[in-house]
C-alpha atoms as a PDB file:
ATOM      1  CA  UNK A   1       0.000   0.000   0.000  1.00  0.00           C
ATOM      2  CA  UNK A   2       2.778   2.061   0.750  1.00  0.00           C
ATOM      3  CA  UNK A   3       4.258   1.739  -2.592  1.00  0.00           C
ATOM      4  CA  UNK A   4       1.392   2.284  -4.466  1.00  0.00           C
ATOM      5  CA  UNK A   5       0.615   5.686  -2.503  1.00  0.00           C
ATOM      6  CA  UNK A   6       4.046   6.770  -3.027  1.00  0.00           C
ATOM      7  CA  UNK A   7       3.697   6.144  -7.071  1.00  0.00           C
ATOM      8  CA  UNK A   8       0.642   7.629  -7.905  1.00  0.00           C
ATOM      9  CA  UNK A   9       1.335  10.930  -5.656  1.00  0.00           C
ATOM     10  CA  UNK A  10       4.567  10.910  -8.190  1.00  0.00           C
ATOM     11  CA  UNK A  11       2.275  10.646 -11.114  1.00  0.00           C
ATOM     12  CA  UNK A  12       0.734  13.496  -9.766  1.00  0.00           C
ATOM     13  CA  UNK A  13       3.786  15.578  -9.447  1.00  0.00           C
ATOM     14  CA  UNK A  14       4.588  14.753 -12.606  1.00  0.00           C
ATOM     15  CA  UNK A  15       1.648  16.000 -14.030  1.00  0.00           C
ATOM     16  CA  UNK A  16       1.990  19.592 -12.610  1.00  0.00           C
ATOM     17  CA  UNK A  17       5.199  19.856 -13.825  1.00  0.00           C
ATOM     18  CA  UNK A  18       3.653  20.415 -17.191  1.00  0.00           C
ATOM     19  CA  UNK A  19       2.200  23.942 -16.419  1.00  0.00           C
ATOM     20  CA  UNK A  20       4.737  25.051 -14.001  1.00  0.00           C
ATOM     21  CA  UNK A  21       7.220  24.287 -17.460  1.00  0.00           C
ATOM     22  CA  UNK A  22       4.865  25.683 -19.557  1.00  0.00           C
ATOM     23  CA  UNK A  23       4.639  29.007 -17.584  1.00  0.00           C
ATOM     24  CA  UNK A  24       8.340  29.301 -17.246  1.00  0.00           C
ATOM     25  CA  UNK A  25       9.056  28.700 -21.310  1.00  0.00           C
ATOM     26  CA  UNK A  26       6.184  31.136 -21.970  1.00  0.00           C
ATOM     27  CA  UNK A  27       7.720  33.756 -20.677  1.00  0.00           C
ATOM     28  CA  UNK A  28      10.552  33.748 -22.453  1.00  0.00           C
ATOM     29  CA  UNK A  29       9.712  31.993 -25.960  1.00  0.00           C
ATOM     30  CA  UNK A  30       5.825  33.192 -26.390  1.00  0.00           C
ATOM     31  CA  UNK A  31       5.430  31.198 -29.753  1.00  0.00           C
ATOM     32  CA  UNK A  32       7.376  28.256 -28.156  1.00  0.00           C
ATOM     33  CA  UNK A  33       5.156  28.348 -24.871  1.00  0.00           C
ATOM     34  CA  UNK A  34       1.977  28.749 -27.017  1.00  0.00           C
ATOM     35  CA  UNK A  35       2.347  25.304 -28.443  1.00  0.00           C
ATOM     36  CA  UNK A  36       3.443  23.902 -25.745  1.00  0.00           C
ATOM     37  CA  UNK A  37       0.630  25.116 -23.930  1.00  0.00           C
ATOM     38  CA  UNK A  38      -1.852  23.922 -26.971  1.00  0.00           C
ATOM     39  CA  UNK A  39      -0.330  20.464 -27.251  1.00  0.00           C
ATOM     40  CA  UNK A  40       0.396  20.061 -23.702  1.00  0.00           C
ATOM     41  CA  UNK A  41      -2.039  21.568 -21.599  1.00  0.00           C
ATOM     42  CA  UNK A  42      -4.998  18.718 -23.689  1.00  0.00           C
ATOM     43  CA  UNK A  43      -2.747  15.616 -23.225  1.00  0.00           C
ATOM     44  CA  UNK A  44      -1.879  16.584 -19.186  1.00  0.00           C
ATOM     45  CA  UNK A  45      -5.865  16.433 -19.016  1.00  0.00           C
ATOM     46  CA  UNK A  46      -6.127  13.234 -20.573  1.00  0.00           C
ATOM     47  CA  UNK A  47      -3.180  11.343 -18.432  1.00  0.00           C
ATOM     48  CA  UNK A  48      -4.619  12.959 -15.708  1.00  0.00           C
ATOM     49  CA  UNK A  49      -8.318  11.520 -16.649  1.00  0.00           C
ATOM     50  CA  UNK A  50      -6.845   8.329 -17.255  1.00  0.00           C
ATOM     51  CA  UNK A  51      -4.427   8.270 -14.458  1.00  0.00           C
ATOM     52  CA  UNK A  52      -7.035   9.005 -12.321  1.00  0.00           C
ATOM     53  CA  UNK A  53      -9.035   6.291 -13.407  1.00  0.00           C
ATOM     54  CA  UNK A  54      -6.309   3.590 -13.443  1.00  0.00           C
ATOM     55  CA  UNK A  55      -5.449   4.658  -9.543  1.00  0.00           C
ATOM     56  CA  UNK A  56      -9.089   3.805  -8.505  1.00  0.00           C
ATOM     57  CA  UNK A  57      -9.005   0.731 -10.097  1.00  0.00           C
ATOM     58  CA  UNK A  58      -5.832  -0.336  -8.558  1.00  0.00           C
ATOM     59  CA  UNK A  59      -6.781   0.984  -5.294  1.00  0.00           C
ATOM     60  CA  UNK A  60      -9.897  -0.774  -5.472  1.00  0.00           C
ATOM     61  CA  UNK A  61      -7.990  -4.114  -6.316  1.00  0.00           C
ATOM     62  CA  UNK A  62      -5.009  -3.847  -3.423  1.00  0.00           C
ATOM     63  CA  UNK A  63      -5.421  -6.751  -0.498  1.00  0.00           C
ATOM     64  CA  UNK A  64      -6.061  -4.445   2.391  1.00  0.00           C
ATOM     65  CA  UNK A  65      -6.645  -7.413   4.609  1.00  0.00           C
ATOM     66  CA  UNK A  66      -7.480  -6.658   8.415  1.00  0.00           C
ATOM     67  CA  UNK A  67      -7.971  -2.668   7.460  1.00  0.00           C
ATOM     68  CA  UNK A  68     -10.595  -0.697   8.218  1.00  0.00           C
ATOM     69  CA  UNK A  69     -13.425   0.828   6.265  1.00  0.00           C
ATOM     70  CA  UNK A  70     -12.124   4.891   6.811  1.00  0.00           C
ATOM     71  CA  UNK A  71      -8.866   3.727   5.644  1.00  0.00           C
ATOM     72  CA  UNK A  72      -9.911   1.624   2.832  1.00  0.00           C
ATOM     73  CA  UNK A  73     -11.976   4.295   2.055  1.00  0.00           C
ATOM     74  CA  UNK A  74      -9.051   6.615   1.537  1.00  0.00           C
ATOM     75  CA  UNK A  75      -6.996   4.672  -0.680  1.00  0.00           C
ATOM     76  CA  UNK A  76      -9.710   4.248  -2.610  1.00  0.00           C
ATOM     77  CA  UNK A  77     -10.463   7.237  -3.410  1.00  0.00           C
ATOM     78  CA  UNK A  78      -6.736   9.252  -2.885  1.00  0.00           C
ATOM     79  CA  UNK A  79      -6.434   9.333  -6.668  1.00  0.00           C
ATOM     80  CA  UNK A  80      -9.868  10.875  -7.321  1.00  0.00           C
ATOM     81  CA  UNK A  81      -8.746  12.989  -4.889  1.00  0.00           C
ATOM     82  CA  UNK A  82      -5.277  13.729  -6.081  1.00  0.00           C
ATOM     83  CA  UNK A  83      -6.510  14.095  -9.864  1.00  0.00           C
ATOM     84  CA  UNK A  84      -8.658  17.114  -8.404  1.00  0.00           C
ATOM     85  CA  UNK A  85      -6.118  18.332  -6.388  1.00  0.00           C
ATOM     86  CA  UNK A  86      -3.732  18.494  -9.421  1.00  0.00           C
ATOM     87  CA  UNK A  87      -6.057  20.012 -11.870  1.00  0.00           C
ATOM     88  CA  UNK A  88      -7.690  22.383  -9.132  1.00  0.00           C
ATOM     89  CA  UNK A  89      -2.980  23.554  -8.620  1.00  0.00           C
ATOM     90  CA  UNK A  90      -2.524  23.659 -12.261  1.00  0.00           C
ATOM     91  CA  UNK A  91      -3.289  27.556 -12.613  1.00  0.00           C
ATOM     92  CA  UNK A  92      -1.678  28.578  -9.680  1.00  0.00           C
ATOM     93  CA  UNK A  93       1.241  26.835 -10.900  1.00  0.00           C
ATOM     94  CA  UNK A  94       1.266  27.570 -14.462  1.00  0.00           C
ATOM     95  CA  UNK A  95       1.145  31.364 -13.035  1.00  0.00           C
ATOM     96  CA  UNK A  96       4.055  30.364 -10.642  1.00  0.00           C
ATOM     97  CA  UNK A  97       5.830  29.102 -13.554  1.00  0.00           C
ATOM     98  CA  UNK A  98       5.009  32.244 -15.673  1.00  0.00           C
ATOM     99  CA  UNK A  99       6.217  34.724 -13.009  1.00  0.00           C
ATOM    100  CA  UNK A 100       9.324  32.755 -12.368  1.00  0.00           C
ATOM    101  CA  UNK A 101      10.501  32.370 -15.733  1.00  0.00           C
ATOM    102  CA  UNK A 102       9.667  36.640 -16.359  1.00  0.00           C
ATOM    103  CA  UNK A 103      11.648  37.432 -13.157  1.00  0.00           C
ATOM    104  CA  UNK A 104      14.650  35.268 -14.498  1.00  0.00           C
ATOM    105  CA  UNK A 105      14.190  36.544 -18.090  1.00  0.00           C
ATOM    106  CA  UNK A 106      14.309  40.771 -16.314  1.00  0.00           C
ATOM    107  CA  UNK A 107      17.354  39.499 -13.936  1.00  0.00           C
ATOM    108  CA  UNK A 108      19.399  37.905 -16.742  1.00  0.00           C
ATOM    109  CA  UNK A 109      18.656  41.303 -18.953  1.00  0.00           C
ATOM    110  CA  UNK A 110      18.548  43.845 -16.771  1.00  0.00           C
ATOM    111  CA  UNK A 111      21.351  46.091 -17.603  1.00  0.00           C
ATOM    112  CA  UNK A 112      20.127  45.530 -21.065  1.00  0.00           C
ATOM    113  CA  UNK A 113      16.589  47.270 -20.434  1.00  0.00           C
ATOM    114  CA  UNK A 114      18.581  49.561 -18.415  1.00  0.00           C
ATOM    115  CA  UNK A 115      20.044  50.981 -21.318  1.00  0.00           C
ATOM    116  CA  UNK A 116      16.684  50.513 -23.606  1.00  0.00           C
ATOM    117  CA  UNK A 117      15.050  52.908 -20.652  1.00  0.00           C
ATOM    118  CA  UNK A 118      18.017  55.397 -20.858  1.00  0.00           C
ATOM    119  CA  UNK A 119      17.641  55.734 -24.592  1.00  0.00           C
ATOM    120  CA  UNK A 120      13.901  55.724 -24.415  1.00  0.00           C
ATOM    121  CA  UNK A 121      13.860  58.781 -22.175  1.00  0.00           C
ATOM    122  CA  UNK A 122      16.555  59.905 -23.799  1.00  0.00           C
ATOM    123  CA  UNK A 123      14.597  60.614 -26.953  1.00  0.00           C
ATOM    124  CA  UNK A 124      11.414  60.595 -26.122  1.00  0.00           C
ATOM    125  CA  UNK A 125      10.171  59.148 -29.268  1.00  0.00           C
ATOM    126  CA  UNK A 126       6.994  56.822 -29.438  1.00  0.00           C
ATOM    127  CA  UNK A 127       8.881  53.482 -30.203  1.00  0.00           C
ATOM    128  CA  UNK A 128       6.087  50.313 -31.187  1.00  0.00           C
ATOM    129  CA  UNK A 129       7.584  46.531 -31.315  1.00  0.00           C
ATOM    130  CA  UNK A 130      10.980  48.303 -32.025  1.00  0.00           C
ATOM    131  CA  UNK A 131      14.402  45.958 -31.745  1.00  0.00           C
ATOM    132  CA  UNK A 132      17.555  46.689 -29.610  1.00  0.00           C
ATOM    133  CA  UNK A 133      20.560  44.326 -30.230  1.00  0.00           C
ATOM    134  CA  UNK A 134      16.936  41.165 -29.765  1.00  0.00           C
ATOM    135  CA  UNK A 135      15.040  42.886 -27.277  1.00  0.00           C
ATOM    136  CA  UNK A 136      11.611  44.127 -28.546  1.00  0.00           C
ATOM    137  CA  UNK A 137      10.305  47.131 -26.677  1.00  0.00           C
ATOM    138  CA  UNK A 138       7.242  49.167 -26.980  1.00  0.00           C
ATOM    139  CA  UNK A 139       6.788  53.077 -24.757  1.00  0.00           C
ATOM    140  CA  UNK A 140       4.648  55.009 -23.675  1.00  0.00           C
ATOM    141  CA  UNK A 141       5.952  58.809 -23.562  1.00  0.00           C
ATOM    142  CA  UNK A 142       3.538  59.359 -20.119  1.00  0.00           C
ATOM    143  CA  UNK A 143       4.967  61.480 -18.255  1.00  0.00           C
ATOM    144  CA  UNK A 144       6.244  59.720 -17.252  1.00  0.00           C
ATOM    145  CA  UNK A 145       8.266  57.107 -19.933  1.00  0.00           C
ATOM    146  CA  UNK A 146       7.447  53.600 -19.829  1.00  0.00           C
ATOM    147  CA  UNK A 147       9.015  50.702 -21.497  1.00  0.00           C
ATOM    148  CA  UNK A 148       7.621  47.033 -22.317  1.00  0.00           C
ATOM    149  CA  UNK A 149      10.117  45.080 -23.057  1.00  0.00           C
ATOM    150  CA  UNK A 150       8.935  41.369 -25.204  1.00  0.00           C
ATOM    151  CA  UNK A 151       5.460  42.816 -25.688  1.00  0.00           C
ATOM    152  CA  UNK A 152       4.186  39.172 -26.988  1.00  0.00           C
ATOM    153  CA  UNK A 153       0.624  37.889 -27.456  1.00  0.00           C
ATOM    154  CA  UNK A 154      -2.430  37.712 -29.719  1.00  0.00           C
ATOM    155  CA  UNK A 155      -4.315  40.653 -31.283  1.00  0.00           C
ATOM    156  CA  UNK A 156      -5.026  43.215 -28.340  1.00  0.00           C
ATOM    157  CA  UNK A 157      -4.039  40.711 -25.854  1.00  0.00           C
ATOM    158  CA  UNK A 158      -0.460  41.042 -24.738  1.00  0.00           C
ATOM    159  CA  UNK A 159       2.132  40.494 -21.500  1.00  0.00           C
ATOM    160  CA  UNK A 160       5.285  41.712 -21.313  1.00  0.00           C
ATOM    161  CA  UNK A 161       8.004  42.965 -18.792  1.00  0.00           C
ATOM    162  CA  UNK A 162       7.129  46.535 -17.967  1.00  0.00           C
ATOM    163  CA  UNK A 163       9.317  49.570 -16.612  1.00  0.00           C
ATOM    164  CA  UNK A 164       7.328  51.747 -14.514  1.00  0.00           C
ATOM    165  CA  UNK A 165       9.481  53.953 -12.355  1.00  0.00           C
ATOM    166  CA  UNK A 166       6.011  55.551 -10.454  1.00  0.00           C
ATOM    167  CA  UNK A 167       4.482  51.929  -9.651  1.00  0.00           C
ATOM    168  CA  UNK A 168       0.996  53.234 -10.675  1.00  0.00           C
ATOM    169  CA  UNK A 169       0.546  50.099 -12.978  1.00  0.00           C
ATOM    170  CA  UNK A 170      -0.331  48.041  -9.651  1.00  0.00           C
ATOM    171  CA  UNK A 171      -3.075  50.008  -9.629  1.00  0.00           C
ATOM    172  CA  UNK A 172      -5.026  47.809 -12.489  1.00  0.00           C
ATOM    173  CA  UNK A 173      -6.748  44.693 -11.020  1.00  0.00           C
ATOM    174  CA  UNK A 174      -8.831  44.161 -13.821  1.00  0.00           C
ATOM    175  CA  UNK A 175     -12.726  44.948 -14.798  1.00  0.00           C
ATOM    176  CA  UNK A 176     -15.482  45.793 -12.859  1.00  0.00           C
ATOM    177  CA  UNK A 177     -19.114  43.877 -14.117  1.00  0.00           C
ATOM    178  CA  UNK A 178     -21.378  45.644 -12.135  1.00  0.00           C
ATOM    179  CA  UNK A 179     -20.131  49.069 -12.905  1.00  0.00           C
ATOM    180  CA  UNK A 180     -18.870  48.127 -16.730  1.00  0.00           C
ATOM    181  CA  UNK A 181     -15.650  50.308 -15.918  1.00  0.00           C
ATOM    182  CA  UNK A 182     -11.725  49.307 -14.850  1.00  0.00           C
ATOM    183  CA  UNK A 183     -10.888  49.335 -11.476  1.00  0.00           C
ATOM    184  CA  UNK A 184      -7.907  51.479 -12.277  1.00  0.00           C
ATOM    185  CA  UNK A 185      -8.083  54.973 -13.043  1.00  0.00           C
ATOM    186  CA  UNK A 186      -7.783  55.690 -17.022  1.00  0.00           C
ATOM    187  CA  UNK A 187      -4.793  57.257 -16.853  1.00  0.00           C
ATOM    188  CA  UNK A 188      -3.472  53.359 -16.037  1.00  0.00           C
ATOM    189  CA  UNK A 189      -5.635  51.797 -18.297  1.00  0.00           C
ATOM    190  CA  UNK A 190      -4.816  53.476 -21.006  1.00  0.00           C
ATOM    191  CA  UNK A 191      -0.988  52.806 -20.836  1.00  0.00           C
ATOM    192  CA  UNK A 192       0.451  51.529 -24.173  1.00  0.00           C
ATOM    193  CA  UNK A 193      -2.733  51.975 -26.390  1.00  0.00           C
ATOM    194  CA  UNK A 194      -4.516  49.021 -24.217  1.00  0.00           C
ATOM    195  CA  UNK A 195      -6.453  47.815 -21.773  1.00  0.00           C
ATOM    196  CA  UNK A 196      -4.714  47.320 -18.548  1.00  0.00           C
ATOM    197  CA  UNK A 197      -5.855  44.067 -16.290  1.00  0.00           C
ATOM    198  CA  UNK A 198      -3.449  43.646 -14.099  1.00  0.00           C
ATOM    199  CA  UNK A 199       0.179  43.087 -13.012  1.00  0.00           C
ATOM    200  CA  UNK A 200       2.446  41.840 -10.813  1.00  0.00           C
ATOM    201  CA  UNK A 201       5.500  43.090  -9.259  1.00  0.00           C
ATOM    202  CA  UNK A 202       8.988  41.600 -10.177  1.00  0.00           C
ATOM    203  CA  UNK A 203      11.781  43.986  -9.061  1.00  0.00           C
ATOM    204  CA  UNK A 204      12.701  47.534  -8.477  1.00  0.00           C
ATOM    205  CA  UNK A 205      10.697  49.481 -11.173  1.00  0.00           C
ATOM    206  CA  UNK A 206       9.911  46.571 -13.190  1.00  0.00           C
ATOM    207  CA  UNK A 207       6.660  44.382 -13.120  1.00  0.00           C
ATOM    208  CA  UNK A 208       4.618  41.993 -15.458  1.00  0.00           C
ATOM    209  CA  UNK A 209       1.545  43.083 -17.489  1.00  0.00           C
ATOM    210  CA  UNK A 210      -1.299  41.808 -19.248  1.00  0.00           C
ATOM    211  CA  UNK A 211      -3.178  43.914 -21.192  1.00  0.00           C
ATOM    212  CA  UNK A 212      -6.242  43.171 -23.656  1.00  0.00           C
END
C-alpha cells in the first residue's frame, strides 16, 4: 500500500510539472510556450483523466486485509482525490511558472533594459515593437516614460516585462461587471494603447503586465 501511494502521488507531481514548465518557457519563448501550452495543456488532461481512473481501479484491487473501512476508504479514493487536487494547482502553478521564468528573463537582462530605458527617455520618441541588439520594446511617452520590453501575445491581448518607475501600474486589477468600468483609473488603463488588467511586481521598477 505504501508503494502504491508513493507512485501515484509521483504521477501526480509529474503532471503539474507540465504547467509550471509551460509558464516558465512562456515567458521567455511566447510562440514556443503557445504550443506547448496547446499540445500540452490537452494531453496533461487526458493522463490525468486516465491516471485518475487507473489509480481507482488499482486501489480498489489492493489486499487491504485486516484494514478498516475509513482507511480503505481513503486509498480508494486518494487518486480521485489527487486528480482534483492536481487540476484544481494547475493555474496557480502555471502562473508560478510564468512569473518565475519573467523574473529570471528581467534578472538575466537587466542592464540591457537599463540601457533601452536610458535611450527611451533619452529621446522621447513613441517606439512600437521596435528591436535593440533582440530585445523588442514598446513606450509610452507618459509622463512619465514607460518601457515594455517582449510585448508578446495575440491581437489586443499582450504580457510583457514593464518599466514603470512611479508603480501606478499596480493600480489595475482588472474589470469591474457591475459598474462596466476598470478598477484602475484611465490614466493606467490606457498605458500603451490598451487595456490594462493587471500586473504583478517583479523587481525595483519593473513588473509583469497583461493587457487586452
Amino acid at each position: 500500500m505504501v508503494d502504491y501511494c508513493k507512485r501515484l502521488f509521483r504521477f501526480f507531481a509529474l503532471l503539474l510539472l507540465i504547467p509550471l514548465l509551460i509558464g516558465l518557457i512562456d515567458a521567455w519563448s511566447d510562440g514556443f510556450g503557445f504550443i506547448l501550452f496547446i499540445l500540452g495543456i490537452p494531453c496533461a488532461l487526458i493522463a490525468l483523466v486516465v491516471g485518475g481512473i487507473v489509480g481507482l481501479v488499482r486501489g480498489a484491487r489492493l489486499p487491504l486485509y485486516q484494514s478498516t473501512k475509513l482507511k480503505r476508504a481513503l486509498v480508494v479514493g486518494a487518486s480521485p482525490l489527487l486528480a482534483v487536487a492536481t487540476l484544481a494547482l494547475s493555474l496557480p502553478v502555471l502562473r508560478v511558472g510564468s512569473y518565475t521564468g519573467n523574473l529570471v528573463r528581467l534578472l538575466v537582462n537587466y542592464s540591457h533594459y537599463e540601457r533601452v530605458v536610458a535611450k527611451a527617455k533619452h529621446s522621447r520618441k513613441p517606439a512600437w515593437f521596435e528591436e535593440d541588439d533582440g530585445v523588442t520594446y514598446s513606450t509610452d511617452l507618459g509622463p512619465p516614460v514607460r518601457v515594455a520590453f517582449n510585448p508578446a501575445g495575440m491581437l489586443d491581448n499582450w504580457s510583457g516585462i514593464i518599466y514603470d518607475p512611479t508603480g501606478d501600474v499596480m493600480l489595475a486589477r482588472g474589470f469591474d461587471g457591475k459598474t462596466g468600468k476598470f478598477y484602475a483609473p484611465h490614466r493606467v488603463t490606457k498605458l500603451f494603447s490598451g487595456d490594462l488588467m493587471g500586473c504583478s511586481h517583479l523587481w525595483r521598477f519593473y513588473y509583469v503586465c497583461s493587457f487586452t
